[in-house]
PDB file of N, CA and C in Angstrom:
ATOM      1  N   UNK A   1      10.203  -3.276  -8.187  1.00  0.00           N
ATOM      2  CA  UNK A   1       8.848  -3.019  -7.756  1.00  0.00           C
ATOM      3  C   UNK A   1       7.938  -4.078  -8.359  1.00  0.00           C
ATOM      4  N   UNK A   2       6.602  -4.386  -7.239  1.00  0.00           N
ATOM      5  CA  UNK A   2       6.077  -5.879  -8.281  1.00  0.00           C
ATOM      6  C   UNK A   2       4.565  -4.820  -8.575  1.00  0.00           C
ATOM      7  N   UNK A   3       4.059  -5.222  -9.369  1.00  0.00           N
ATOM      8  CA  UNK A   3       2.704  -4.773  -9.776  1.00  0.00           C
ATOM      9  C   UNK A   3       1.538  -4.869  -8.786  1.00  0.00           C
ATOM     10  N   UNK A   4       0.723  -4.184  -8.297  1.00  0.00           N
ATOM     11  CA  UNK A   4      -0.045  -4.676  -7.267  1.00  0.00           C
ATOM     12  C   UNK A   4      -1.217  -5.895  -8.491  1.00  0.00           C
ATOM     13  N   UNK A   5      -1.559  -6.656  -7.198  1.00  0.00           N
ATOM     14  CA  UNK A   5      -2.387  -7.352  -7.727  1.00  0.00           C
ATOM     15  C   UNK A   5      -3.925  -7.352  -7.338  1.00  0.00           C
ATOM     16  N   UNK A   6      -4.322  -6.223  -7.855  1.00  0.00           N
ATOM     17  CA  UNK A   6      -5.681  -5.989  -7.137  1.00  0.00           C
ATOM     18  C   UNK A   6      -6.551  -5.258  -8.400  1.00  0.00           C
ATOM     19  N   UNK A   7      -7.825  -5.806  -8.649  1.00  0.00           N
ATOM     20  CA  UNK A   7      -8.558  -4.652  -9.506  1.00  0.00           C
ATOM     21  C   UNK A   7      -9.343  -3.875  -8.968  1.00  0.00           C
ATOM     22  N   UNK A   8      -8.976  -3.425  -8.364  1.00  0.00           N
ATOM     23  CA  UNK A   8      -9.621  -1.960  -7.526  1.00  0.00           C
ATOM     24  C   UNK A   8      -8.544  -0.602  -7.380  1.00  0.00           C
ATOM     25  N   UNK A   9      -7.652  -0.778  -8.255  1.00  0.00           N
ATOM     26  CA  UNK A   9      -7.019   0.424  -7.878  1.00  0.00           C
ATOM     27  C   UNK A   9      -7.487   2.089  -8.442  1.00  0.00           C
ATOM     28  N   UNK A  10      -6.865   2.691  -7.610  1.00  0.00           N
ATOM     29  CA  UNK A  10      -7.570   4.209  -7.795  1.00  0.00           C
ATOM     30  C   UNK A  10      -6.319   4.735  -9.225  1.00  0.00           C
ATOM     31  N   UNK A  11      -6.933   4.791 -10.166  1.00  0.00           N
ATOM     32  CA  UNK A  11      -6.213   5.258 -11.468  1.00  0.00           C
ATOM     33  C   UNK A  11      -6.184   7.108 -11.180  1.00  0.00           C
ATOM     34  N   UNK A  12      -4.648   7.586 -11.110  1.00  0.00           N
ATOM     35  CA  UNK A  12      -4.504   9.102 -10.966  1.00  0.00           C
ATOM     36  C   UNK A  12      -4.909   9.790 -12.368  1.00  0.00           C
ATOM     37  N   UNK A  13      -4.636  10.924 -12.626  1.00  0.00           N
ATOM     38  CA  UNK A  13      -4.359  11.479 -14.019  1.00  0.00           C
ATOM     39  C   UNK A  13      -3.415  11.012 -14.699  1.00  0.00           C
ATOM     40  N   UNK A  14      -2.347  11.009 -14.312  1.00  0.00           N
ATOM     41  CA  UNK A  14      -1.142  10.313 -14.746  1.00  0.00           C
ATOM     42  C   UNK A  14      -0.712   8.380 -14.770  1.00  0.00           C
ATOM     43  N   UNK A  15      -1.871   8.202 -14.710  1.00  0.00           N
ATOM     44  CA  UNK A  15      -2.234   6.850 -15.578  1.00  0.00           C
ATOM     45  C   UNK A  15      -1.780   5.876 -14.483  1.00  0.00           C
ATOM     46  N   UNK A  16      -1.199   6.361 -12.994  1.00  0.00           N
ATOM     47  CA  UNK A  16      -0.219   5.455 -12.047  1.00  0.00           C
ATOM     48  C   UNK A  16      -1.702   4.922 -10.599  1.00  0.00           C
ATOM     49  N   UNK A  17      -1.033   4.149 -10.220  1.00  0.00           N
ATOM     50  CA  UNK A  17      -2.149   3.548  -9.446  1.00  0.00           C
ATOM     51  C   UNK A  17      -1.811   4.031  -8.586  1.00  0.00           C
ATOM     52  N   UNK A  18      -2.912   3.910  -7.160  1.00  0.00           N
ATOM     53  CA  UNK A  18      -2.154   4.108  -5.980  1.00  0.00           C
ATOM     54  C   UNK A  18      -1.102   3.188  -5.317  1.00  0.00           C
ATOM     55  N   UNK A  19      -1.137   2.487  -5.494  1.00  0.00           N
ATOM     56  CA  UNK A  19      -0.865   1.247  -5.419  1.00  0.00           C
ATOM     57  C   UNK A  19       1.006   1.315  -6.062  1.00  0.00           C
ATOM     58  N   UNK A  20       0.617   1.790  -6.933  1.00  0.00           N
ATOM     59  CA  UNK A  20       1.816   1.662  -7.984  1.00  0.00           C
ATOM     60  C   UNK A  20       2.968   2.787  -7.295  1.00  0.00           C
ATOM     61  N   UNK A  21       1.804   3.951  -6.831  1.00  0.00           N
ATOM     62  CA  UNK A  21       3.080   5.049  -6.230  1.00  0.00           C
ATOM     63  C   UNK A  21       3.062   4.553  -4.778  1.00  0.00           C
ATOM     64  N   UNK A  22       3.118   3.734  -4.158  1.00  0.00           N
ATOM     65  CA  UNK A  22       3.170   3.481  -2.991  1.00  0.00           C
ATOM     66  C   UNK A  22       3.864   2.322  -2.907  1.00  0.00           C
ATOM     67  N   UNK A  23       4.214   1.322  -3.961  1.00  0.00           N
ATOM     68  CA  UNK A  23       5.114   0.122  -3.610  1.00  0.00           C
ATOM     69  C   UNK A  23       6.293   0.665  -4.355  1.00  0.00           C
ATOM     70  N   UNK A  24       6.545   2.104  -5.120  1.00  0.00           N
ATOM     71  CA  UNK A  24       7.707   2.683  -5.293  1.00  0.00           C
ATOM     72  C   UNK A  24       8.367   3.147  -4.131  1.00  0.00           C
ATOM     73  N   UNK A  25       7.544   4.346  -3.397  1.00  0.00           N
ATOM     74  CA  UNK A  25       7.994   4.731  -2.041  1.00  0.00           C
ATOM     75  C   UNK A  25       8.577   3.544  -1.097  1.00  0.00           C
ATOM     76  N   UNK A  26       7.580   2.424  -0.309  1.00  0.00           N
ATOM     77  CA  UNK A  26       7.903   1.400  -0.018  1.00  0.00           C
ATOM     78  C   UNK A  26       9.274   0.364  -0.216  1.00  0.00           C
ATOM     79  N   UNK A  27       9.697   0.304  -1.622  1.00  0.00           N
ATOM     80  CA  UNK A  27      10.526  -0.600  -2.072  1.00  0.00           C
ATOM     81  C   UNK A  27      12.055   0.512  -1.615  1.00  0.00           C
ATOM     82  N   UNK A  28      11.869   1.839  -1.571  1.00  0.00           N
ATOM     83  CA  UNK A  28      13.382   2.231  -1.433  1.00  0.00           C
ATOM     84  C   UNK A  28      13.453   2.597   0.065  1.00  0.00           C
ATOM     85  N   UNK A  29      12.481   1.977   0.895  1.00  0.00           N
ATOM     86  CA  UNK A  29      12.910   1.428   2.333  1.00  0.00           C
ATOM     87  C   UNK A  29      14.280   0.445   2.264  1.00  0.00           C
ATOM     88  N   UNK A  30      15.624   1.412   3.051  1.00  0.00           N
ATOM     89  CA  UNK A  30      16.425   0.081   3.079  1.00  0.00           C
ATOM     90  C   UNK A  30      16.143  -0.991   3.809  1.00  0.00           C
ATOM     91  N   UNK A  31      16.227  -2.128   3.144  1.00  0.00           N
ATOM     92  CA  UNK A  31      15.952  -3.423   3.522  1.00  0.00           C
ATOM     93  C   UNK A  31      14.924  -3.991   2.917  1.00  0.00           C
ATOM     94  N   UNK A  32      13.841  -3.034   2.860  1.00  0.00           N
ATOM     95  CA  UNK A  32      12.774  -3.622   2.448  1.00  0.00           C
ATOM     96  C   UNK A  32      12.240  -4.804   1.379  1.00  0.00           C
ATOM     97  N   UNK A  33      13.416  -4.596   0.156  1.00  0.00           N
ATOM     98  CA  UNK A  33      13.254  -5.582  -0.928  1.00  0.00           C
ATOM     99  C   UNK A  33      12.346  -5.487  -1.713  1.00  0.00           C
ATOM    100  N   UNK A  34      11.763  -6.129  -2.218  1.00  0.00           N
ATOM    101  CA  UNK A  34      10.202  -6.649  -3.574  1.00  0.00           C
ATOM    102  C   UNK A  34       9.334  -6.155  -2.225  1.00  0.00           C
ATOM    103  N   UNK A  35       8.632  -5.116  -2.841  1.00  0.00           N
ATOM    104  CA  UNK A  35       7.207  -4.803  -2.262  1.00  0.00           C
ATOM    105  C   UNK A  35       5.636  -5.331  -3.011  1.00  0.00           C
ATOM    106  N   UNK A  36       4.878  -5.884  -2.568  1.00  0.00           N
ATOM    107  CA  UNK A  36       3.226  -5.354  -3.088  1.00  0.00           C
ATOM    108  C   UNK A  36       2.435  -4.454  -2.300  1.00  0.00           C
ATOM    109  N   UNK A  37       1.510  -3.745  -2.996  1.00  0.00           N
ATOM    110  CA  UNK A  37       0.784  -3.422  -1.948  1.00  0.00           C
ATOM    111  C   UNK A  37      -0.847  -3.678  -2.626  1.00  0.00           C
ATOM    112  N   UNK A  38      -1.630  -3.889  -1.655  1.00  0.00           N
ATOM    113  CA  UNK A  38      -3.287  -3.837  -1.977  1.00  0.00           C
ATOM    114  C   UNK A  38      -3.735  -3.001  -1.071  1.00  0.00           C
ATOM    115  N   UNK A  39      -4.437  -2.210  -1.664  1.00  0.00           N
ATOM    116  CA  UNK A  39      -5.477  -0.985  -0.723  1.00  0.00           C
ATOM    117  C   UNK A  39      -6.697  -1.236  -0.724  1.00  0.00           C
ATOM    118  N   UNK A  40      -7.543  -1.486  -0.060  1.00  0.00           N
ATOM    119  CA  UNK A  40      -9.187  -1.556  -0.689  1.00  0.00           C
ATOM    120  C   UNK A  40      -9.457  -0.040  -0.007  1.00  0.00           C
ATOM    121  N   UNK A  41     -10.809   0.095  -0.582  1.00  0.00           N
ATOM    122  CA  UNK A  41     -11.494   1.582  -0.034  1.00  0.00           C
ATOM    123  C   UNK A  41     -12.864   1.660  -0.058  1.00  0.00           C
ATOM    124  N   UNK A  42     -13.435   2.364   0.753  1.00  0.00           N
ATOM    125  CA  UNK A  42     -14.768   2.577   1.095  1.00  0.00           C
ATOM    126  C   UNK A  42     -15.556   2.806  -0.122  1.00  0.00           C
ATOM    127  N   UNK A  43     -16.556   2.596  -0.674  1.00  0.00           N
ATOM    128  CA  UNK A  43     -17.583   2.456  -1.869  1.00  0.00           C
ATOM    129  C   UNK A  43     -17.987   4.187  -1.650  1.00  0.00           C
ATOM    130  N   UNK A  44     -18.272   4.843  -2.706  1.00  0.00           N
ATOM    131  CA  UNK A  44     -18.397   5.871  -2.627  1.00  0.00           C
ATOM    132  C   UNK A  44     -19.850   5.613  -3.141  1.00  0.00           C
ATOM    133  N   UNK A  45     -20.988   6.480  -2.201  1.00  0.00           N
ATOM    134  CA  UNK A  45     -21.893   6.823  -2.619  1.00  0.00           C
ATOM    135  C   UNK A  45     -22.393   8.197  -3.862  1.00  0.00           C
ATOM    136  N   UNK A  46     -21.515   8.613  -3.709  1.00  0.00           N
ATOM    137  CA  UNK A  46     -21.612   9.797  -5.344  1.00  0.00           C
ATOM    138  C   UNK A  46     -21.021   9.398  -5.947  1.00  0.00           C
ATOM    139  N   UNK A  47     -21.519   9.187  -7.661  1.00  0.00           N
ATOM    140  CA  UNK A  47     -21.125   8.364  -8.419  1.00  0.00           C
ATOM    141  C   UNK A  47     -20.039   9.535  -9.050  1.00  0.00           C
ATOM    142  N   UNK A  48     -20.335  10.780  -8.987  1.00  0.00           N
ATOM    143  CA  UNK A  48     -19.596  11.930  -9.432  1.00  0.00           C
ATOM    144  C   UNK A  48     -18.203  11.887  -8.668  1.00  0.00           C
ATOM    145  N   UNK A  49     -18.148  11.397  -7.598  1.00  0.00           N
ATOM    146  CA  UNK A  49     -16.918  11.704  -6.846  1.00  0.00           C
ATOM    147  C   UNK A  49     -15.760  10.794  -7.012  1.00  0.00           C
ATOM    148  N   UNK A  50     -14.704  11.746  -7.570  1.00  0.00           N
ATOM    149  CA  UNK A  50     -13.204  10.966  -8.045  1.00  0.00           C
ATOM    150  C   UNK A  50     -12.380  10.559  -6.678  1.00  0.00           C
ATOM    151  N   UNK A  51     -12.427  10.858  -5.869  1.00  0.00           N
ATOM    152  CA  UNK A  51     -11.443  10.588  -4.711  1.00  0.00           C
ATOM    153  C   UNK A  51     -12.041   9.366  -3.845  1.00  0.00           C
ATOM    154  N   UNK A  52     -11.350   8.752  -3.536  1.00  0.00           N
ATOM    155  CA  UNK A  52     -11.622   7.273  -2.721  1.00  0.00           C
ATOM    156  C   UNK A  52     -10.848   7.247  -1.964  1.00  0.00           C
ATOM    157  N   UNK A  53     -11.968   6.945  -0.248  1.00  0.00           N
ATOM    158  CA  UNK A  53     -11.110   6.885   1.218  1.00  0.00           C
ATOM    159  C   UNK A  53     -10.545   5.433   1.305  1.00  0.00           C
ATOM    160  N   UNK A  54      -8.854   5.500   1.653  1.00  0.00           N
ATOM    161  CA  UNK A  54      -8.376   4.059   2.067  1.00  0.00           C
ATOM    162  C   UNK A  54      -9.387   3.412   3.007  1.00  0.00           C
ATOM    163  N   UNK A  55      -9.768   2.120   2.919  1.00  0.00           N
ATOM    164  CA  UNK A  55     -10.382   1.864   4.376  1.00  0.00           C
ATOM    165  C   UNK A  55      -9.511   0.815   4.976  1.00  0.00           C
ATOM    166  N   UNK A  56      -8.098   0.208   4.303  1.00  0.00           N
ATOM    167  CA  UNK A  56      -7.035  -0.749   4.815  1.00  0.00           C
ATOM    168  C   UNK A  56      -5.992  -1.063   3.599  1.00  0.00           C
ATOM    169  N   UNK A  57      -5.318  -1.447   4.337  1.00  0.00           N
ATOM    170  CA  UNK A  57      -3.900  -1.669   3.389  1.00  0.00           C
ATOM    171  C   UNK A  57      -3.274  -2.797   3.815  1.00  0.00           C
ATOM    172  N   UNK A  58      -2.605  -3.865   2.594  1.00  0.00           N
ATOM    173  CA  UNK A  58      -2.001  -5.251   3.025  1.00  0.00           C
ATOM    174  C   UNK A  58      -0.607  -5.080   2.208  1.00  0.00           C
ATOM    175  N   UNK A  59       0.264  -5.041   2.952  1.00  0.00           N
ATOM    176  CA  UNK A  59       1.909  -4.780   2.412  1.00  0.00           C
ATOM    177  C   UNK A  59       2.766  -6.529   2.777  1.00  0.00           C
ATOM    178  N   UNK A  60       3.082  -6.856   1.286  1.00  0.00           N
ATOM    179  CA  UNK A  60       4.213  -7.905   1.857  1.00  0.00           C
ATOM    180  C   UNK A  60       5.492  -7.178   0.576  1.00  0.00           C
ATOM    181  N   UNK A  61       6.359  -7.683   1.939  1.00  0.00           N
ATOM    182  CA  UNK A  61       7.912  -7.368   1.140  1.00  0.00           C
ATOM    183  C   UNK A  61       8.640  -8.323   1.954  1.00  0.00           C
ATOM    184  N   UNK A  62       9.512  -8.241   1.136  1.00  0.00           N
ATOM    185  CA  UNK A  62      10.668  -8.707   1.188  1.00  0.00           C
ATOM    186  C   UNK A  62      11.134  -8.733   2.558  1.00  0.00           C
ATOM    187  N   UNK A  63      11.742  -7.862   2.961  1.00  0.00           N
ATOM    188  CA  UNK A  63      12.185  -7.705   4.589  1.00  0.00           C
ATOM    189  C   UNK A  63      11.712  -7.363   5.947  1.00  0.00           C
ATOM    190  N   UNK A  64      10.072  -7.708   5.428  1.00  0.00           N
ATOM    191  CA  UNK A  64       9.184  -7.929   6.412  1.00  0.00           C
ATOM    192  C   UNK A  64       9.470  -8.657   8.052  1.00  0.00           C
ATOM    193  N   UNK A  65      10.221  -9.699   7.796  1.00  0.00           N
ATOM    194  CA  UNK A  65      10.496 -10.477   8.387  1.00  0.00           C
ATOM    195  C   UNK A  65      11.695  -9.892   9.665  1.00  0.00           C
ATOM    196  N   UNK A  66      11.653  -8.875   9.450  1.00  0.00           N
ATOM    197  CA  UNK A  66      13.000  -7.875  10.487  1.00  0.00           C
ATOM    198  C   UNK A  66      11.995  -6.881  10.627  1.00  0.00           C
ATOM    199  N   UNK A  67      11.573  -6.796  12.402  1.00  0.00           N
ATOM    200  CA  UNK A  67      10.584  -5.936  12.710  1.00  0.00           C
ATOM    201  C   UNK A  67      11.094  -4.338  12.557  1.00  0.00           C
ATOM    202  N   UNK A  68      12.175  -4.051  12.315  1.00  0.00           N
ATOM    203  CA  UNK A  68      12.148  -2.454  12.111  1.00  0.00           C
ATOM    204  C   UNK A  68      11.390  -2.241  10.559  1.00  0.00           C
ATOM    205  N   UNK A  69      12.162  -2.862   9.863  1.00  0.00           N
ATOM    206  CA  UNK A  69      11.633  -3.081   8.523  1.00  0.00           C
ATOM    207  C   UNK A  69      10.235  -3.004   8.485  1.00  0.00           C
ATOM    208  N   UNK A  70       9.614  -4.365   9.318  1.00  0.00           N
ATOM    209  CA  UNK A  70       7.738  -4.273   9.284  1.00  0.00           C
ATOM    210  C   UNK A  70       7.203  -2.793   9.383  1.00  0.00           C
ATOM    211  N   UNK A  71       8.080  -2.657  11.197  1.00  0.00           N
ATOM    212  CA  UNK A  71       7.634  -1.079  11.974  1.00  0.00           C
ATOM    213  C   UNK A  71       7.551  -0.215  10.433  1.00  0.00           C
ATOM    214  N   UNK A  72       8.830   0.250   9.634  1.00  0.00           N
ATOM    215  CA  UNK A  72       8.771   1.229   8.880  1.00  0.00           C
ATOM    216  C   UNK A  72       7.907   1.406   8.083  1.00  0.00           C
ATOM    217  N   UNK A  73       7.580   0.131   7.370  1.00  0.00           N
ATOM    218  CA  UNK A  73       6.539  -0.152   5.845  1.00  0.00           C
ATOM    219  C   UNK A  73       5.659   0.081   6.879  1.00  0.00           C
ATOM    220  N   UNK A  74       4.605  -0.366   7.942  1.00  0.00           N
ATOM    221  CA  UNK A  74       3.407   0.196   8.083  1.00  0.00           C
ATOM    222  C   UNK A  74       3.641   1.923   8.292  1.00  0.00           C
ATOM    223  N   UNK A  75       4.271   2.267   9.414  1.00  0.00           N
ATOM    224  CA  UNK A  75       4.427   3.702   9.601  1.00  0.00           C
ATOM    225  C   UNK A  75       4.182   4.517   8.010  1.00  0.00           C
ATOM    226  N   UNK A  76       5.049   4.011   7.468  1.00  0.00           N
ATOM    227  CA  UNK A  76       4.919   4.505   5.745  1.00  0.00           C
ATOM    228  C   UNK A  76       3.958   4.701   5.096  1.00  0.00           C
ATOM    229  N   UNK A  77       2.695   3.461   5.252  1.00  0.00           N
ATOM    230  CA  UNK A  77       1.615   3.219   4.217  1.00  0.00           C
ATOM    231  C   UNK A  77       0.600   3.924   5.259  1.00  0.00           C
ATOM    232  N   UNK A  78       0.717   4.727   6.844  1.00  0.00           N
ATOM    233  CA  UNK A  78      -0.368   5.201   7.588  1.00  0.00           C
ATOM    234  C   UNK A  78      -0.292   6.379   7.510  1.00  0.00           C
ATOM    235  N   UNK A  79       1.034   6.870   7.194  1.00  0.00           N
ATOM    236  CA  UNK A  79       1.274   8.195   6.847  1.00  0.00           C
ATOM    237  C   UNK A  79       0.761   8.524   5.561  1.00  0.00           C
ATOM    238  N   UNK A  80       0.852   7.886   4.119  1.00  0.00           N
ATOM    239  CA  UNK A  80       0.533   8.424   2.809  1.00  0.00           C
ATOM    240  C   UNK A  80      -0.518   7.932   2.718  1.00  0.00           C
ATOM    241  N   UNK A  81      -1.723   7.002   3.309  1.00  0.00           N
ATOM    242  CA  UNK A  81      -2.888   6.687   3.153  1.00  0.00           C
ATOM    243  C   UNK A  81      -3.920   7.447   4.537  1.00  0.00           C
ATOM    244  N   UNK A  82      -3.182   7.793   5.447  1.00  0.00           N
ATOM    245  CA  UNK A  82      -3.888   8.080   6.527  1.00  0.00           C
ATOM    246  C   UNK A  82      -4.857   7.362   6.825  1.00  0.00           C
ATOM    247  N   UNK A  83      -4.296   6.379   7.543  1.00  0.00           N
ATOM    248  CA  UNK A  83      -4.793   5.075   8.239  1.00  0.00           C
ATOM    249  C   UNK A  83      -4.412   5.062   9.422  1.00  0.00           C
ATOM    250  N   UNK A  84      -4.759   4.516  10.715  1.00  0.00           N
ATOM    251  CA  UNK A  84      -4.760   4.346  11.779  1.00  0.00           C
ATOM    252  C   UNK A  84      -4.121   2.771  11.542  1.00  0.00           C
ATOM    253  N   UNK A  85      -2.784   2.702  12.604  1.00  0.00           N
ATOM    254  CA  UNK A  85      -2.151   1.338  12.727  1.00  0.00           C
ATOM    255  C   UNK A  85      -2.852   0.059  12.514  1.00  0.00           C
ATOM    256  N   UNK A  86      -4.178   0.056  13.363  1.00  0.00           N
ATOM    257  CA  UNK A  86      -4.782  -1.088  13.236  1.00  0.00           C
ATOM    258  C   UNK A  86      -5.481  -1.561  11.432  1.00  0.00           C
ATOM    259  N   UNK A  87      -5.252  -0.749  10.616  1.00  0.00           N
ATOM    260  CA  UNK A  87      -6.134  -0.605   9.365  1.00  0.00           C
ATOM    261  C   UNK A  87      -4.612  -1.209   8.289  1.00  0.00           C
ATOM    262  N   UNK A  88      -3.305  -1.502   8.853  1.00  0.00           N
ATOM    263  CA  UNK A  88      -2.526  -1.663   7.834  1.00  0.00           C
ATOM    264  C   UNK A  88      -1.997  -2.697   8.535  1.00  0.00           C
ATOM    265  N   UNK A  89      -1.595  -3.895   7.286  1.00  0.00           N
ATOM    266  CA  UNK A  89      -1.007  -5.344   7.875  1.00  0.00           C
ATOM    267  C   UNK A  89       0.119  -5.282   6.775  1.00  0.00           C
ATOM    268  N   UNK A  90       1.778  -5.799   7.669  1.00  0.00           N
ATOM    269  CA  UNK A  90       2.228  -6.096   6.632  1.00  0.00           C
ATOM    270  C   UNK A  90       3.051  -7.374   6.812  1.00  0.00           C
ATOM    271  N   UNK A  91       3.338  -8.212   6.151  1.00  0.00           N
ATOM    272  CA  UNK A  91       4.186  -9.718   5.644  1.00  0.00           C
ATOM    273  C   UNK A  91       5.004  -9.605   5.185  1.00  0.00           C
ATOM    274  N   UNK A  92       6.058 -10.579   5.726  1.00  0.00           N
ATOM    275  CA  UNK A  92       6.808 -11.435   4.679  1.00  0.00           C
ATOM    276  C   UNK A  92       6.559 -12.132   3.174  1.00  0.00           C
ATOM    277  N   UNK A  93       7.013 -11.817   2.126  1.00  0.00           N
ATOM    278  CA  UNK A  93       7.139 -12.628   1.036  1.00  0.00           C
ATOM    279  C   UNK A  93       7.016 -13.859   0.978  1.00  0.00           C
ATOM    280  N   UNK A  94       6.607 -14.466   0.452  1.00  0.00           N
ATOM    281  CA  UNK A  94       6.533 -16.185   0.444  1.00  0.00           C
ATOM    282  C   UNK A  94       7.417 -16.288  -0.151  1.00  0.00           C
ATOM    283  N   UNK A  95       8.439 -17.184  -0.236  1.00  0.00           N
ATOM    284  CA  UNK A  95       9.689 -17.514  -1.379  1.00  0.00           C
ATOM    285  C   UNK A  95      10.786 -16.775  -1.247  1.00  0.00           C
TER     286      UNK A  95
END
């Protein structure tokens, strides 16, 4: 699993990012390989409010590059973020 590289992640109680439980799920896609993921999310106007709406998601892995693979990792990240297809992109790895 690679670390996301984003400072915006949503920190749970349990100290894990979103980010962090989502390129776990992600990575034991067979095929999938080395996952990242980056989420950004909508700015919350109550400063009181702990929960933050996905507003998109950028996935590169490893076996991006084999469209069932792509198909699965987005299906994956629209289901546990509840995102609409057009709101999640995912890549090939560089290297």
């Amino acid at each position: 699993m690679t670390m996301p590289q984003t400072g915006r992640s949503s920190v749970k109680k349990s100290g894990i990012s979103e980010e962090e439980r989502l390129c776990s799920v992600l990575s034991d896609i067979k095929g999938a390989g080395k996952v990242s993921v980056m989420i950004t999310y909508y700015e919350s106007e109550r400063s009181k409010e702990d929960t933050k709406k996905a507003k998109g998601a950028v996935v590169t892995a490893d076996g991006a590059d084999n469209p069932n693979i792509k198909n699965a990792l987005s299906e994956a990240v629209q289901a546990a973020l509840d995102l609409p297809p057009h709101k999640v992109r995912v890549y090939k790895k560089s290297g």
